[in-house]
Protein backbone atom coordinates (compact mmCIF):
# COMPACT_ATOMS: atom_id res chain seq x y z
CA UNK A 1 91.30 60.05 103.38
CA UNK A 2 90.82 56.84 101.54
CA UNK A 3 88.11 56.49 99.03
CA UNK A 4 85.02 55.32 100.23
CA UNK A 5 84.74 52.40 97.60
CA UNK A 6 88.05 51.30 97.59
CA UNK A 7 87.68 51.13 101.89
CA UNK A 8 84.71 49.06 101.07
CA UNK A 9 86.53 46.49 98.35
CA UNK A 10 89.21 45.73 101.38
CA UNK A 11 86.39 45.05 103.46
CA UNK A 12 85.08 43.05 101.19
CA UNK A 13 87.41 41.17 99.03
CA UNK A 14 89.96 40.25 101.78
CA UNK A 15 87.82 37.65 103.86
CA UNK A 16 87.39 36.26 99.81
CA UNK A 17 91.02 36.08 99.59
CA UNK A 18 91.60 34.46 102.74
CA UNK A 19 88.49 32.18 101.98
CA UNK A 20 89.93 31.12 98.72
CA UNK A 21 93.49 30.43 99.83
CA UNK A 22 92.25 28.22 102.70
CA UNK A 23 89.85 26.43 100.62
CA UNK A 24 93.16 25.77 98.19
CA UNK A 25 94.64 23.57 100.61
CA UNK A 26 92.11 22.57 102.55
CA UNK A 27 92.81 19.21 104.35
CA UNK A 28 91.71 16.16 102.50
CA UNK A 29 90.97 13.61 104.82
CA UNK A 30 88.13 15.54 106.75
CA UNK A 31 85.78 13.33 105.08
CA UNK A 32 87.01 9.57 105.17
CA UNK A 33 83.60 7.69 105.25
CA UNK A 34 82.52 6.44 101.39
CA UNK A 35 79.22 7.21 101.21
CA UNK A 36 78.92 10.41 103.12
CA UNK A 37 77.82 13.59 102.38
CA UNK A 38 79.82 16.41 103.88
CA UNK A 39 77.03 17.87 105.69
CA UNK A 40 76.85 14.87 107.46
CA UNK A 41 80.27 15.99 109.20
CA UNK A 42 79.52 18.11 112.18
CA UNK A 43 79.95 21.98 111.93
CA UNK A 44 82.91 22.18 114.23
CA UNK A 45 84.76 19.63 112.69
CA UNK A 46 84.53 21.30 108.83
CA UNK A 47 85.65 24.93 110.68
CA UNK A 48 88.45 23.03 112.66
CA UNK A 49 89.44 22.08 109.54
CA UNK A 50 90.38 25.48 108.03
CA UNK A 51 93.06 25.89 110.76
CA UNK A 52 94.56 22.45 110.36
CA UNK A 53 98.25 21.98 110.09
CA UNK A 54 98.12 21.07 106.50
CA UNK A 55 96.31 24.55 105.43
CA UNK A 56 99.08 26.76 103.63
CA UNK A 57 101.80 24.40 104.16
CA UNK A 58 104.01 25.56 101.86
CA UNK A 59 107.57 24.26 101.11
CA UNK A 60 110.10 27.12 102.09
CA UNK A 61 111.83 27.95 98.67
CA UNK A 62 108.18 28.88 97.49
CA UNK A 63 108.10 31.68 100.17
CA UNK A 64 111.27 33.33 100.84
CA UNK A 65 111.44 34.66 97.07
CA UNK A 66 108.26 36.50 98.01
CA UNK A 67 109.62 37.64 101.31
CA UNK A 68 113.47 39.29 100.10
CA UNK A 69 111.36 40.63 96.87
CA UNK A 70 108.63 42.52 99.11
CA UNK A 71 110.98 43.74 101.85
CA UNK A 72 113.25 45.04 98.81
CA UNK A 73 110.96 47.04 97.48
CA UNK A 74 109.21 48.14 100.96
CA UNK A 75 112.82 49.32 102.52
CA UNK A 76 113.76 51.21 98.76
CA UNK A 77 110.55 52.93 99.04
CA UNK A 78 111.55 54.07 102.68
CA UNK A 79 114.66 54.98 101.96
CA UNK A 80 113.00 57.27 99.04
CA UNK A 81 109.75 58.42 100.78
CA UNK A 82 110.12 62.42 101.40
CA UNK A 83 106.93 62.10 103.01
CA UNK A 84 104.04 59.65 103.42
CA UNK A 85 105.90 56.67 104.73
CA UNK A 86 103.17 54.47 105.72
CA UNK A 87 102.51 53.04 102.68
CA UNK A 88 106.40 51.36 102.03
CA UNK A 89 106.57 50.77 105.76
CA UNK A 90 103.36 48.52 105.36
CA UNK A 91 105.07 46.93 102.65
CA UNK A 92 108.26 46.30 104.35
CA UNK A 93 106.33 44.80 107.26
CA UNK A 94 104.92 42.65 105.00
CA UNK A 95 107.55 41.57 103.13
CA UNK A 96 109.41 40.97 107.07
CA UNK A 97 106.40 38.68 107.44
CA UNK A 98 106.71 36.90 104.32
CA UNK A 99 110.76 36.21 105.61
CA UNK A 100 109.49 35.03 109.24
CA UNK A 101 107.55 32.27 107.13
CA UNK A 102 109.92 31.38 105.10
CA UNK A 103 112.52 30.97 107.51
CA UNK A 104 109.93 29.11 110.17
CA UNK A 105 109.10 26.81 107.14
CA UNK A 106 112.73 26.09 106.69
CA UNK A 107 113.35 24.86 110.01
CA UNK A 108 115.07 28.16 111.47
CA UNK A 109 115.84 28.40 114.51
CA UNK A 110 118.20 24.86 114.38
CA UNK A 111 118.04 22.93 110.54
CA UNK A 112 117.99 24.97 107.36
CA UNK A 113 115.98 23.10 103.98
CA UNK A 114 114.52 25.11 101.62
CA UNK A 115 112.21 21.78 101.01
CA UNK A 116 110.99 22.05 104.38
CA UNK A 117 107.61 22.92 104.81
CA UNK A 118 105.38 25.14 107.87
CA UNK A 119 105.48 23.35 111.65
CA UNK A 120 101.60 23.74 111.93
CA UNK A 121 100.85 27.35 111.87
CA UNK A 122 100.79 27.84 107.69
CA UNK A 123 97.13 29.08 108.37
CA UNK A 124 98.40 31.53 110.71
CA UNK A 125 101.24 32.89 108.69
CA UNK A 126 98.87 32.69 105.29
CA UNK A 127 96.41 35.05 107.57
CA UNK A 128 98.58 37.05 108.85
CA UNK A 129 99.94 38.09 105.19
CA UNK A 130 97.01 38.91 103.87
CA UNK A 131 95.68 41.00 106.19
CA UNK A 132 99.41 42.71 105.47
CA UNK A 133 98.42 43.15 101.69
CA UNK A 134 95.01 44.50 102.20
CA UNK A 135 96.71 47.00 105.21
CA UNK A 136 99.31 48.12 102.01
CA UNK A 137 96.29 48.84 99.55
CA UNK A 138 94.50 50.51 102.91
CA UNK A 139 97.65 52.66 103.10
CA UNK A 140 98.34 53.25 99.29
CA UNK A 141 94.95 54.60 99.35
CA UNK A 142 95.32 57.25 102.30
CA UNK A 143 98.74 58.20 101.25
CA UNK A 144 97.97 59.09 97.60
CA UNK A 145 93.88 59.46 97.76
CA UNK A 146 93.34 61.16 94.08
CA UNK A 147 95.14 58.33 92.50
CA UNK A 148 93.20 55.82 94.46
CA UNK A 149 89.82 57.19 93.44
CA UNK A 150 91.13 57.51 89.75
CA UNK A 151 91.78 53.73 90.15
CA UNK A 152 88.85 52.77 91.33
CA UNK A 153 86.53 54.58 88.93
CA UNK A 154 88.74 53.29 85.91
CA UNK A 155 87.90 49.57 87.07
CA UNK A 156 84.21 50.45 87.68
CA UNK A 157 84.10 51.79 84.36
CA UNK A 158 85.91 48.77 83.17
CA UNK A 159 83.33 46.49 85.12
CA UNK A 160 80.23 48.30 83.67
CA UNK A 161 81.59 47.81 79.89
CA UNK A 162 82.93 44.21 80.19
CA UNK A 163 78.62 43.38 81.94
CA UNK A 164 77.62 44.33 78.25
CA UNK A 165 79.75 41.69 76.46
CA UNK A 166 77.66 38.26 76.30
CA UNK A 167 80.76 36.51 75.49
CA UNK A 168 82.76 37.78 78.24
CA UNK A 169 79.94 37.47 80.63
CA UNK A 170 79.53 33.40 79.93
CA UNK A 171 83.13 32.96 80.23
CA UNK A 172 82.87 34.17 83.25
CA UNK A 173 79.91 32.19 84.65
CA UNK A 174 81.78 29.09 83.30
CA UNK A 175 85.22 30.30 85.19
CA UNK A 176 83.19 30.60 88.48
CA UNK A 177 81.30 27.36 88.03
CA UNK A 178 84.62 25.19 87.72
CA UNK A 179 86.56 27.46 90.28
CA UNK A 180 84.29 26.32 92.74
CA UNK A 181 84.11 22.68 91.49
CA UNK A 182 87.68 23.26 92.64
CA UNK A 183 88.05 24.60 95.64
CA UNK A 184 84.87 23.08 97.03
CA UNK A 185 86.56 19.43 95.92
CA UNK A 186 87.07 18.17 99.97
CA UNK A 187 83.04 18.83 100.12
CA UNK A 188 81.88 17.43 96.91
CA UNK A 189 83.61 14.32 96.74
CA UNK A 190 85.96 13.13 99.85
CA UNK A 191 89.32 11.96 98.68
CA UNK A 192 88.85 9.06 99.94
CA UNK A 193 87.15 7.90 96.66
CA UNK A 194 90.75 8.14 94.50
CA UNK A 195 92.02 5.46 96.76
CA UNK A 196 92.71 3.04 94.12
CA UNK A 197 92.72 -0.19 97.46
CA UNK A 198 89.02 1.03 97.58
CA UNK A 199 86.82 0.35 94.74
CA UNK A 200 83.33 2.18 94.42
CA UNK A 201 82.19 -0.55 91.70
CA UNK A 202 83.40 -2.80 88.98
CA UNK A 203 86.00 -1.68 86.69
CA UNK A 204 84.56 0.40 83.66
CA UNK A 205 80.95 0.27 85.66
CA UNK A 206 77.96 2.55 84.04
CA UNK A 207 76.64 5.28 85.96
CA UNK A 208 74.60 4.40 88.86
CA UNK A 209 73.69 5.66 92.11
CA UNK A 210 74.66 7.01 94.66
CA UNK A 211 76.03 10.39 93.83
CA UNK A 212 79.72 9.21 93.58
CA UNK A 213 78.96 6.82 90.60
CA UNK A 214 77.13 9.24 88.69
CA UNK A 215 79.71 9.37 85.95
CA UNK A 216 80.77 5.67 86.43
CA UNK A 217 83.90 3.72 87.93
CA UNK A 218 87.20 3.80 86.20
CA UNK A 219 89.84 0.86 85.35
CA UNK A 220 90.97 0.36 88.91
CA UNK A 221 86.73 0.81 90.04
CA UNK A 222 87.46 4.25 91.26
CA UNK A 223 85.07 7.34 91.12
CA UNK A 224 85.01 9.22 88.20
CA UNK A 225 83.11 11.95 89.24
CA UNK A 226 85.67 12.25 92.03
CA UNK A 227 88.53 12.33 89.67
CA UNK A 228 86.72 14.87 87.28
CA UNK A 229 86.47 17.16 90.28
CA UNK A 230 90.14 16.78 91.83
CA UNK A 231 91.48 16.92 88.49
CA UNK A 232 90.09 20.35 87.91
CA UNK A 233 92.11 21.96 90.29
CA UNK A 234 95.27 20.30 89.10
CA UNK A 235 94.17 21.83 85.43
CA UNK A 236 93.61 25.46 86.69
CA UNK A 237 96.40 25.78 88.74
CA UNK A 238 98.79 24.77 85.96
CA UNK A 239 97.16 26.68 83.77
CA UNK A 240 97.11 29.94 85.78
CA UNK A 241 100.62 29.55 87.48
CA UNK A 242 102.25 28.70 83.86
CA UNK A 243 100.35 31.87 82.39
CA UNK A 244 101.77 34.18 84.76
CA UNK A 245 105.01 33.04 84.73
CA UNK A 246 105.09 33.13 81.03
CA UNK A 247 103.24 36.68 80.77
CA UNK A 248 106.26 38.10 83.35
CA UNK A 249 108.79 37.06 81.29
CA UNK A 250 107.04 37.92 78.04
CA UNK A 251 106.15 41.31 79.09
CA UNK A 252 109.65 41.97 80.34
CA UNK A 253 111.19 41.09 77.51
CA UNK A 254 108.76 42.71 75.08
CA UNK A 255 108.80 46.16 76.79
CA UNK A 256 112.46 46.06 77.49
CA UNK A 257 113.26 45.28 73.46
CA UNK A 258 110.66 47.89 72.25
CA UNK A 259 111.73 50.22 74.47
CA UNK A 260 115.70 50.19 74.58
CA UNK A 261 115.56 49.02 70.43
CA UNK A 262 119.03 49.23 68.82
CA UNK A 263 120.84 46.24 69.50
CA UNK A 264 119.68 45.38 73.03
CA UNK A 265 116.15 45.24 70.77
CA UNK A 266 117.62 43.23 68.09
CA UNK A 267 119.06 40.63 70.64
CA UNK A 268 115.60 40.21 72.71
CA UNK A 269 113.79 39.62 69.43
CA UNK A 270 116.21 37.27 68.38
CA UNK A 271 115.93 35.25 71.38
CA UNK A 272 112.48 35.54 70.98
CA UNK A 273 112.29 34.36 67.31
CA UNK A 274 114.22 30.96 68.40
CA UNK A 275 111.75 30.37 70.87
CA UNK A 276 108.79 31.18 68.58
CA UNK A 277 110.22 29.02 65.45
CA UNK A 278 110.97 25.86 67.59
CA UNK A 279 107.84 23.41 67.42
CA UNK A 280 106.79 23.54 71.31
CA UNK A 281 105.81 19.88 71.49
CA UNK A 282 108.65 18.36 70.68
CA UNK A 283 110.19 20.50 72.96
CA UNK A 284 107.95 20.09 75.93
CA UNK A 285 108.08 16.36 75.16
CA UNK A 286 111.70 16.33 75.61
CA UNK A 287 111.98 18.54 78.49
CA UNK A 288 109.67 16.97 80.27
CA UNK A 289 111.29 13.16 79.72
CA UNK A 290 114.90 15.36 80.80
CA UNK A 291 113.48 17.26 84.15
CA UNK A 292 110.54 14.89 85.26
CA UNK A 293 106.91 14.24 85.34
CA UNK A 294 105.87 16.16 88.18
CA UNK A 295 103.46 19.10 87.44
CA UNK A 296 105.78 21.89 88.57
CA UNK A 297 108.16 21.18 86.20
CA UNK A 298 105.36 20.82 83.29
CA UNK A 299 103.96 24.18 84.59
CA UNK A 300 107.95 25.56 84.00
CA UNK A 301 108.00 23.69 80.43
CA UNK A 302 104.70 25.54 79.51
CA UNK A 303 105.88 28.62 80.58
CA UNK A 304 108.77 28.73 78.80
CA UNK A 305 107.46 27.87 75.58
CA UNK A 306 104.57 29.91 75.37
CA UNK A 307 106.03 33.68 76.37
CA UNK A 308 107.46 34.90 72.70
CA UNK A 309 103.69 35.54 71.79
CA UNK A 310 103.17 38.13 74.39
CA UNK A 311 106.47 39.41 73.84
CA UNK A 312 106.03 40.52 70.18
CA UNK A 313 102.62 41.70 70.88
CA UNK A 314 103.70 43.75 73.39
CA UNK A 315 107.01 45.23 71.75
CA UNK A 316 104.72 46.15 68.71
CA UNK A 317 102.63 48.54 71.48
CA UNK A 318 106.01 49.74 72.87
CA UNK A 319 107.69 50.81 69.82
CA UNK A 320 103.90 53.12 68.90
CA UNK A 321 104.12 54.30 72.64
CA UNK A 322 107.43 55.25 73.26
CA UNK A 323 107.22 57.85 70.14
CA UNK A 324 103.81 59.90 71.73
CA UNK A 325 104.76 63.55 73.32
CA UNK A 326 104.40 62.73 76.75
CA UNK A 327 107.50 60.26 76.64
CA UNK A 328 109.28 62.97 75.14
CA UNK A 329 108.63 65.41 77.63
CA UNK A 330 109.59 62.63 80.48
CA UNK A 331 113.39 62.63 78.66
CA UNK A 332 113.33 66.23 78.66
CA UNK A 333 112.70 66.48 82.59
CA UNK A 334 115.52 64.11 83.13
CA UNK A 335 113.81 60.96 84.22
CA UNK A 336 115.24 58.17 83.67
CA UNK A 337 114.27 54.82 81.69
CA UNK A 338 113.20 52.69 84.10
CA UNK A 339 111.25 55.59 85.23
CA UNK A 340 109.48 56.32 81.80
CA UNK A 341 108.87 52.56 81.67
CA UNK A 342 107.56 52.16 84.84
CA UNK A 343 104.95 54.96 85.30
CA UNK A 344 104.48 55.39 81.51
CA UNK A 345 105.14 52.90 79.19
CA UNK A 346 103.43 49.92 81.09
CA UNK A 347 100.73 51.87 82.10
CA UNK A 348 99.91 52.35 78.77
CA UNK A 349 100.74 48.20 77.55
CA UNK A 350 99.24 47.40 80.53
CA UNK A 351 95.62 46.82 79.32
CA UNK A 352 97.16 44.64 76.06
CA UNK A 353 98.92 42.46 78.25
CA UNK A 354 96.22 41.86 80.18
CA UNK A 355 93.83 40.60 77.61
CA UNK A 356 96.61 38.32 76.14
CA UNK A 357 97.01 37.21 79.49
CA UNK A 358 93.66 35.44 79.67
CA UNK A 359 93.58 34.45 76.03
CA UNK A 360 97.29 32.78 77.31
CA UNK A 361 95.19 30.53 80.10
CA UNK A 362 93.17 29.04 77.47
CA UNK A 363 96.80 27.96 75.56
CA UNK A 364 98.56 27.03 78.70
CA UNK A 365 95.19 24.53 80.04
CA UNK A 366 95.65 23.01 76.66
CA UNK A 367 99.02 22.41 76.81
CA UNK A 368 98.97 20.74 79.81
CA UNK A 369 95.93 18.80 78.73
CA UNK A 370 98.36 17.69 75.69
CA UNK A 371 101.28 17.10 77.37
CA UNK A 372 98.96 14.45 80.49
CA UNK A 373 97.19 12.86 77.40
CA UNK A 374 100.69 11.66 75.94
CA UNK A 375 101.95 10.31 79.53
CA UNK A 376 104.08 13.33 80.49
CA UNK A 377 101.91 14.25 83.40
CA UNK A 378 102.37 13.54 87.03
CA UNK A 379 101.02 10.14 87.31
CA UNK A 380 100.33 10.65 91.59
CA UNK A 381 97.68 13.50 90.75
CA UNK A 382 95.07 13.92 88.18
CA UNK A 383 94.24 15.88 85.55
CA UNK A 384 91.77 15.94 83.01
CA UNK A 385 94.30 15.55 80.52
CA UNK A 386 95.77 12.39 82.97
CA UNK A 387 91.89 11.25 82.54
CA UNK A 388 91.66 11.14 79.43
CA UNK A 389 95.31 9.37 78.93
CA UNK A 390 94.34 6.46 81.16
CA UNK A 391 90.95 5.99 79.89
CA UNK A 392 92.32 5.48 76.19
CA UNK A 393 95.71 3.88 77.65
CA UNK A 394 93.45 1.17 79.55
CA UNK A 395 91.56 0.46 76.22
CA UNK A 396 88.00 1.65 77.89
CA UNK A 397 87.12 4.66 75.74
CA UNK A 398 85.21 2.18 73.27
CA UNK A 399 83.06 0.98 75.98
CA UNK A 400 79.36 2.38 76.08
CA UNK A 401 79.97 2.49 79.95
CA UNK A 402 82.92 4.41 80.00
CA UNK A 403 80.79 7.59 77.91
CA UNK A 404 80.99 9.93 80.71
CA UNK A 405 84.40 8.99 81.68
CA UNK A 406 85.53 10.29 78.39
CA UNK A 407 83.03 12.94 77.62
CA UNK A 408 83.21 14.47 81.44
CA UNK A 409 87.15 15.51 81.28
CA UNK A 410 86.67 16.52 77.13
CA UNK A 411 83.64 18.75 77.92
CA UNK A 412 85.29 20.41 80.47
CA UNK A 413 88.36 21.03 78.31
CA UNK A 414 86.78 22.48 75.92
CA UNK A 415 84.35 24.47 78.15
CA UNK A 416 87.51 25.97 80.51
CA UNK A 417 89.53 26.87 76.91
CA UNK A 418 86.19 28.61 75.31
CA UNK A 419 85.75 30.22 78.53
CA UNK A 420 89.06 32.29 78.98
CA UNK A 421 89.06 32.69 75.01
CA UNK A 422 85.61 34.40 75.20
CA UNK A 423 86.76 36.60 78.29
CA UNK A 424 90.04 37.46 76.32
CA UNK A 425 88.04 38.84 73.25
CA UNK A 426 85.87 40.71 75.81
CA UNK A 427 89.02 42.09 77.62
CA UNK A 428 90.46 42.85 74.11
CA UNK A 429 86.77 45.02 72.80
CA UNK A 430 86.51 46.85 76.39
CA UNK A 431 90.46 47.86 76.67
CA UNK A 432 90.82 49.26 73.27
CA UNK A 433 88.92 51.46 72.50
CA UNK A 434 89.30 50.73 68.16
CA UNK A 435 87.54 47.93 69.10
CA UNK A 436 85.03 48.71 71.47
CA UNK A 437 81.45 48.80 69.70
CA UNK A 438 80.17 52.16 69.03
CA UNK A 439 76.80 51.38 67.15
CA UNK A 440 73.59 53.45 68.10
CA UNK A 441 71.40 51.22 70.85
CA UNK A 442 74.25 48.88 71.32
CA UNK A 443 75.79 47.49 74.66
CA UNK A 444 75.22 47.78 78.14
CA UNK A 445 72.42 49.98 79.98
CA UNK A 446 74.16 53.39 79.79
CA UNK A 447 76.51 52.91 77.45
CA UNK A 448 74.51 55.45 75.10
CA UNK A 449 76.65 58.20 76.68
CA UNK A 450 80.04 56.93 76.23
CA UNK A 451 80.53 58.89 73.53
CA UNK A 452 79.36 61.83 74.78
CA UNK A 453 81.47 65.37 75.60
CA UNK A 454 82.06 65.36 79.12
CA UNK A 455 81.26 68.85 80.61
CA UNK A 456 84.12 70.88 83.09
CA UNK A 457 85.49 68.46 85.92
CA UNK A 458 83.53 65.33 84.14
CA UNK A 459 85.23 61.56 83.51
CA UNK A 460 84.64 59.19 80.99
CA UNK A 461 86.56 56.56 80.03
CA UNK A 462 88.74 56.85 77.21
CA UNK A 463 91.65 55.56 74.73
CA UNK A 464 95.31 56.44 76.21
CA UNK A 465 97.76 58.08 74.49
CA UNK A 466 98.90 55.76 71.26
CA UNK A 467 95.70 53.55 71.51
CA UNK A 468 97.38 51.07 73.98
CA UNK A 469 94.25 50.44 76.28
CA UNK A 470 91.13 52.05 78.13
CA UNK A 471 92.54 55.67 79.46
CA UNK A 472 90.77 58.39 81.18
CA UNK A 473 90.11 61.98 80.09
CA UNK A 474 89.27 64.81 82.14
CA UNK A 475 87.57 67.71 80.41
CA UNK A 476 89.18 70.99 82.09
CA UNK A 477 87.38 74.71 82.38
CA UNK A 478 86.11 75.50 79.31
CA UNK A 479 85.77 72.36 77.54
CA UNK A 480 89.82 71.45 77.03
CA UNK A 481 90.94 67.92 77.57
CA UNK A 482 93.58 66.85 79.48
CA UNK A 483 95.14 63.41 79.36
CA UNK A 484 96.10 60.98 82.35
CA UNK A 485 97.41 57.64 82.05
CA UNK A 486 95.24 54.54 82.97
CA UNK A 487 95.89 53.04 86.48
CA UNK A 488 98.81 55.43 86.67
């Protein structure tokens, strides 16, 4: 039977998913008319919109990856199932769902291009997969409901320490606030107001009403406050799509050197060192004037030269993990070493590399902000680095008119990088437990009993083996302690 809670996040969380997505490509030209509100749009016509051909339109070679991955791993986890099969058969379905798309976006049945994109029904096919991923977790949960519940109350736990970090907590509330400036951008300012044939007001005009000259006009007598809020989605999504990227490849190669060591170890640190010692600017610069100015390719050049950090980081976990007991008594038993690394190792890293994953989001926004600011960025979208590089390239960042054009894209810059830095050091205190605060009074409501014995059958949240992250204990009959991994 599946955990009450986690039945309740599905519930929950999927119409968010499915929310967000939509809102991510969400068609642009529902509002047209300069100086109108969205709410002066009829009801129908804002709902029609979220089923629009251009929702989820996707080019193909951005799906099919996900579709041959998922059915991989959904058809090896049939074939290997003894019993409880309706967890990798919900994965294979999805995965066969994921292929359907790709192919349909490809032009299949009659002309095959990877560049082609979804006939009208991306919405459909976008909806139809994620009601696929929340029917795995659904099934994950039934099929294996102890671990499920474990899971659950280790992210509760998680939640309830992180609400008593101030600094994680106003990262947050800043992360939330320019999310939605993001995906709310077709509402808050219509993209018709970038069209550089239709001026809003003089070139390098002072703020004035209405609402879509609060922050001024730029060069060309375009909106800045509707470039400030397009640009932030172009900022995020580079930011966050670089990050993970980088973090896979890090994390790979981190775990795969600290485990294996020898010279497969000395090799991926090697590699690693000639990435780190190489000045990344330069690089990116280069790169970037080789491959393009398009922001997929500066998302790639990011993520490239910003993995060797996580990589050492988490090799230095690996190489205290992989000596503990329970490793040792996984060789003895005959499993194998993707095995130990899968259900051991990077259950253990796991909470490290998370933390450096957000603290990498701060780097990666900054980055791009760099690399827009020196001309490298896609000049067809915005940025707030491509702000900032036109306002100074055009000669108006002098002006006392052009204050907030400057000041709006810097502020939120800096606000974005101090955000995810703040929620990094928060991740960092509530993960490890060596530097979690322990002080008498301190921390959230009902913290004062994190330190206390648990009693027979009792939880508590607790460092894994090795100190690699927030574990769990479970005090057995008679007051022993037993270990079991975090989020294995």
């Amino acid at each position: 039977m599946i955990p009450a809670r986690l039945r309740r996040w599905i519930l929950i969380w999927t119409p968010v998913a499915w929310l967000v997505l939509e809102l991510c490509t969400y068609p642009k030209d529902i509002i047209v008319k300069p100086q109108s509100f969205f709410w002066e749009v009829g009801i129908a016509e804002l709902v029609k919109g979220f089923f629009s051909p251009q929702v989820a339109n996707y080019p193909a070679w951005a799906i099919l990856p996900f579709g041959v991955v998922v059915t991989a791993v959904g058809a090896l986890g049939l074939l290997r199932a003894r019993k409880g099969r309706s967890f990798p058969l919900a994965i294979t379905v999805t995965g066969a769902v994921f292929l359907l798309w790709g192919l349909a976006a490809a032009g299949l049945p009659g002309s095959f291009s990877l560049s082609g994109r979804t006939d009208g029904w991306g919405w459909l096919w976008q909806t139809a997969v994620i009601v696929g991923v929340a029917a795995c977790v659904w099934m994950w949960g039934a099929t294996n409901p102890e671990r499920a519940e474990l899971t659950v109350w280790n992210w509760r736990q998680v939640w309830r320490l992180y609400r008593g970090n101030w600094q994680g907590m106003a990262g947050l509330y800043i992360l939330i606030i320019v999310a939605a400036l993001a995906l709310l951008a077709p509402f808050l300012a219509g993209h018709y107001y970038l069209n550089p044939t239709e001026a809003v007001g003089p070139a390098f005009s002072g703020p004035a009403p209405p609402y879509y000259r609060w922050f001024g006009a730029t060069e060309l007598g375009q909106s800045v406050l509707a470039e400030f809020i397009w640009s932030a989605r172009i900022s995020l999504v580079v930011g966050l799509l670089a990050t993970l990227i980088s973090t896979v490849i890090g994390a790979a190669i981190g775990i795969g050197a600290g485990f294996y060591g020898g010279w497969r170890g000395e090799v991926g640190m090697r590699f690693t060192d000639v990435f780190l010692v190489i000045p990344w600017l330069p690089l990116a610069m280069v790169l970037a004037a080789a491959w393009g100015t398009n922001y997929m390719i500066i998302m790639l050049i990011i993520a490239i030269t910003s993995w060797p950090g996580t990589a050492r980081v988490v090799r230095s976990q690996v190489l205290a993990v992989k000596e503990l007991p329970f490793i040792e008594r996984g060789r003895a038993i005959g499993s194998s070493n993707l095995h130990i690394m899968n259900k051991h190792i990077l259950p253990n890293v796991f909470p490290l590399i998370f933390a450096n994953t957000i603290l990498v989001v701060a780097i990666a926004v900054l980055s791009e902000t760099t690399l827009s600011f020196l001309g490298l960025g896609d000049p067809l979208r915005f940025s707030w680095g491509t702000m900032l590089h036109y306002v100074w390239a055009s000669g108006g960042s002098t002006l006392p008119s052009t204050r907030m054009y400057v000041l709006a894209p810097g502020l939120a810059i800096v606000l974005i990088v101090v955000a995810f830095t703040f929620m990094g050091t928060a991740f960092d205190e509530v993960l490890d437990p060596k530097l979690r605060k322990r002080e008498e009074g301190g921390g959230a409501p009902g913290d004062e009993d994190k330190d206390k014995v648990p009693g027979p059958g009792e939880r508590m949240l607790a460092p894994t083996p090795g100190g690699g992250g927030g574990g769990m204990i479970t005090a057995a009959p008679g007051g022993r302690v037993q270990d079991e991994e975090l989020f294995s």
